[in-house]
Protein backbone atom coordinates (compact mmCIF):
# COMPACT_ATOMS: atom_id res chain seq x y z
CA UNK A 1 0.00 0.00 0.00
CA UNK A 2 1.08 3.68 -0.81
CA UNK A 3 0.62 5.75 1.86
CA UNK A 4 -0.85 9.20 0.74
CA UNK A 5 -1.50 12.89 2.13
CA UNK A 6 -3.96 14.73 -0.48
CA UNK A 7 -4.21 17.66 0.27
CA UNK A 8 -7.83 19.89 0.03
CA UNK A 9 -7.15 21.87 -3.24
CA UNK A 10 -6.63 17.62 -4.72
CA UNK A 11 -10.34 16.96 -2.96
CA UNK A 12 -11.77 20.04 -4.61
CA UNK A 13 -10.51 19.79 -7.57
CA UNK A 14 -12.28 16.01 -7.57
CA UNK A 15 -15.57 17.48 -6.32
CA UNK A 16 -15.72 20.71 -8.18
CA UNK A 17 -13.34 20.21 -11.21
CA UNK A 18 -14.27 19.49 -15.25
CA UNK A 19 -14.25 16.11 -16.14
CA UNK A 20 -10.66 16.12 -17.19
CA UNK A 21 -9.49 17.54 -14.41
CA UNK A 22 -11.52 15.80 -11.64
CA UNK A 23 -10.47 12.94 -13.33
CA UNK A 24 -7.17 13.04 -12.59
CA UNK A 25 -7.31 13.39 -8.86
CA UNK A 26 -10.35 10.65 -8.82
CA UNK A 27 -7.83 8.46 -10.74
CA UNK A 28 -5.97 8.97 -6.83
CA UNK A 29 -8.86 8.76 -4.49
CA UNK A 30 -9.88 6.05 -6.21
CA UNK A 31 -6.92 3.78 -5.99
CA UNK A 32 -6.70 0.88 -4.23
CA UNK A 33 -3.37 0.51 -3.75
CA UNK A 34 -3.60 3.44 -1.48
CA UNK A 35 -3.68 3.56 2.19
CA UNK A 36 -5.24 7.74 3.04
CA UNK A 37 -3.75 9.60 5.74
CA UNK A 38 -5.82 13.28 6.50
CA UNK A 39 -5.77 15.88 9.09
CA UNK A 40 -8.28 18.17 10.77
CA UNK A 41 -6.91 20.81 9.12
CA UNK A 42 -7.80 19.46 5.54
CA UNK A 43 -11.09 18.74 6.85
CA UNK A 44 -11.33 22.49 7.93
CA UNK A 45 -9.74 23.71 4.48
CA UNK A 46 -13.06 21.70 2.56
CA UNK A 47 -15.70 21.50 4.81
CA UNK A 48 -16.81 25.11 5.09
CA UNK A 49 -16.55 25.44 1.45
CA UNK A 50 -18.94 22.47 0.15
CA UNK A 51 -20.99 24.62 -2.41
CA UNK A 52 -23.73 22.18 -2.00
CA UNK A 53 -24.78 18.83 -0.19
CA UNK A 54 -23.35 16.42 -2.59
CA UNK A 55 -19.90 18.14 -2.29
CA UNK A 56 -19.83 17.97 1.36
CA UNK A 57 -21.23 14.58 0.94
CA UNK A 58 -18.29 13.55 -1.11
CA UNK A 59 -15.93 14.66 1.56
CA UNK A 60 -17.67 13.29 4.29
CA UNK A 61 -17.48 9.84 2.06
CA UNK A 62 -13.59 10.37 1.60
CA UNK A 63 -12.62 11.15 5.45
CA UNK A 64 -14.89 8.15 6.15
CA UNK A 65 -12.03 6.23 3.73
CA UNK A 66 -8.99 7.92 5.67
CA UNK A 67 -6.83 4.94 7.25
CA UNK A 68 -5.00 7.06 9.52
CA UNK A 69 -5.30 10.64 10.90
CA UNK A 70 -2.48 12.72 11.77
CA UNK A 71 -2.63 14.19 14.82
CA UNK A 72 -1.79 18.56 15.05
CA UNK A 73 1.06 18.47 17.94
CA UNK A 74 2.98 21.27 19.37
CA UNK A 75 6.15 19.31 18.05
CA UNK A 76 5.06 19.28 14.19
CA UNK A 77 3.93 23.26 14.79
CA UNK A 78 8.27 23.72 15.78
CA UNK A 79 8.93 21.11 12.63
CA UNK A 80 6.59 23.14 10.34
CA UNK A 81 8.01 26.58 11.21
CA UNK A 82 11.92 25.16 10.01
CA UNK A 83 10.35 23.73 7.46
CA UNK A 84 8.79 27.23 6.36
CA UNK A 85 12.14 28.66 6.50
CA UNK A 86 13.91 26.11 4.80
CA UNK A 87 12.28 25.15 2.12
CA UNK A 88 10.37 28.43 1.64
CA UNK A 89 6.68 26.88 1.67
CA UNK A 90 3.99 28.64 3.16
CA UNK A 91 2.96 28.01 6.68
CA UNK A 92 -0.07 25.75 6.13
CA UNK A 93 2.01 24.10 3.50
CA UNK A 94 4.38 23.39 5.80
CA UNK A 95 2.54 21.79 8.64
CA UNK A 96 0.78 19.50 5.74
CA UNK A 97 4.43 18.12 4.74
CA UNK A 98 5.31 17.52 8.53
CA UNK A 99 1.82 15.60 9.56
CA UNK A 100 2.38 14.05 5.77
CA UNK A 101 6.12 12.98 7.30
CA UNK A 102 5.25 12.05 10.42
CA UNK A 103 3.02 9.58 10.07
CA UNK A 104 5.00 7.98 7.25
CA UNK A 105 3.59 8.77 3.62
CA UNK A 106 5.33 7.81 0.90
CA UNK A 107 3.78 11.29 -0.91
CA UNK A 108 1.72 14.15 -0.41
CA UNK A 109 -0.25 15.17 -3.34
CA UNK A 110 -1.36 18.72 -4.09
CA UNK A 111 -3.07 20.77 -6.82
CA UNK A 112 -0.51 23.07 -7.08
CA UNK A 113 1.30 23.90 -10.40
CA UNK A 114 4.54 22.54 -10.75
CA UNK A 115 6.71 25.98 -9.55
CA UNK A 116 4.98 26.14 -6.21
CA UNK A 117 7.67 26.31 -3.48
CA UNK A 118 5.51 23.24 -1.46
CA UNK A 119 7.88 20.60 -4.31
CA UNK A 120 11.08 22.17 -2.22
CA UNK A 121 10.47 20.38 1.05
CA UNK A 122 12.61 16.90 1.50
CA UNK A 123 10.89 15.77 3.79
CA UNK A 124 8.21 13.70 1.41
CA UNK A 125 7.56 13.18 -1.66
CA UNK A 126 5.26 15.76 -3.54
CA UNK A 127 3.08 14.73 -6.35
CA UNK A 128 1.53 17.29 -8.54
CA UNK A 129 -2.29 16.25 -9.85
CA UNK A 130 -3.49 18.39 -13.25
């Protein structure tokens, strides 16, 4: 099993995206070879956004899916500020690379185009979708 961070802009981009481009981060969510880690904080990044009740719907199916949750510690916050500096990522960025890290995920995948400072970290993998 892969063990996979999405982040939200991946989930929106599957619930709110053209076919071609939903597609390709459905082609993720939908892979069974994947084991889903999540956070409270991607939670918060989707849930108050869900246009309508089959988009919250569709993330309340995914986090039902999520294998293992990462847990927001004072330690990661520490990580996540070095990892800020570092690597130049942006601070919410940076704490989704260090729960992404710490609970052992092979990648992190993002909607982000493929100049975004998030691809500097080294601490995981980053996989662009789109």
């Amino acid at each position: 099993m892969k063990r996979t961070y999405v982040d939200s802009g991946v989930l929106v981009m599957a619930a709110r995206g053209s076919t071609e481009v939903s597609g390709a981060a459905l082609d993720i969510l939908c892979d069974p070879e994947r084991e889903f880690v999540s956070s409270i904080l991607v939670r918060l990044e989707v849930m108050p956004r869900a246009s309508t009740a089959s988009e919250a719907e569709f993330y309340e199916t995914y986090f039902r899916g999520v294998a293992i949750w990462a847990r927001l510690e004072a330690h990661l916050l520490v990580s996540a500020v070095n990892e800020a500096r570092a690597s130049g990522v942006s601070p919410a960025d940076a704490i989704h690379v260090m729960m992404a890290a710490s609970t052992g995920c092979h990648e992190l995948v993002i909607a982000e185009e493929d100049d975004a400072p998030i691809y500097a970290t080294k601490r995981v993998t980053v996989v662009g979708v789109g």
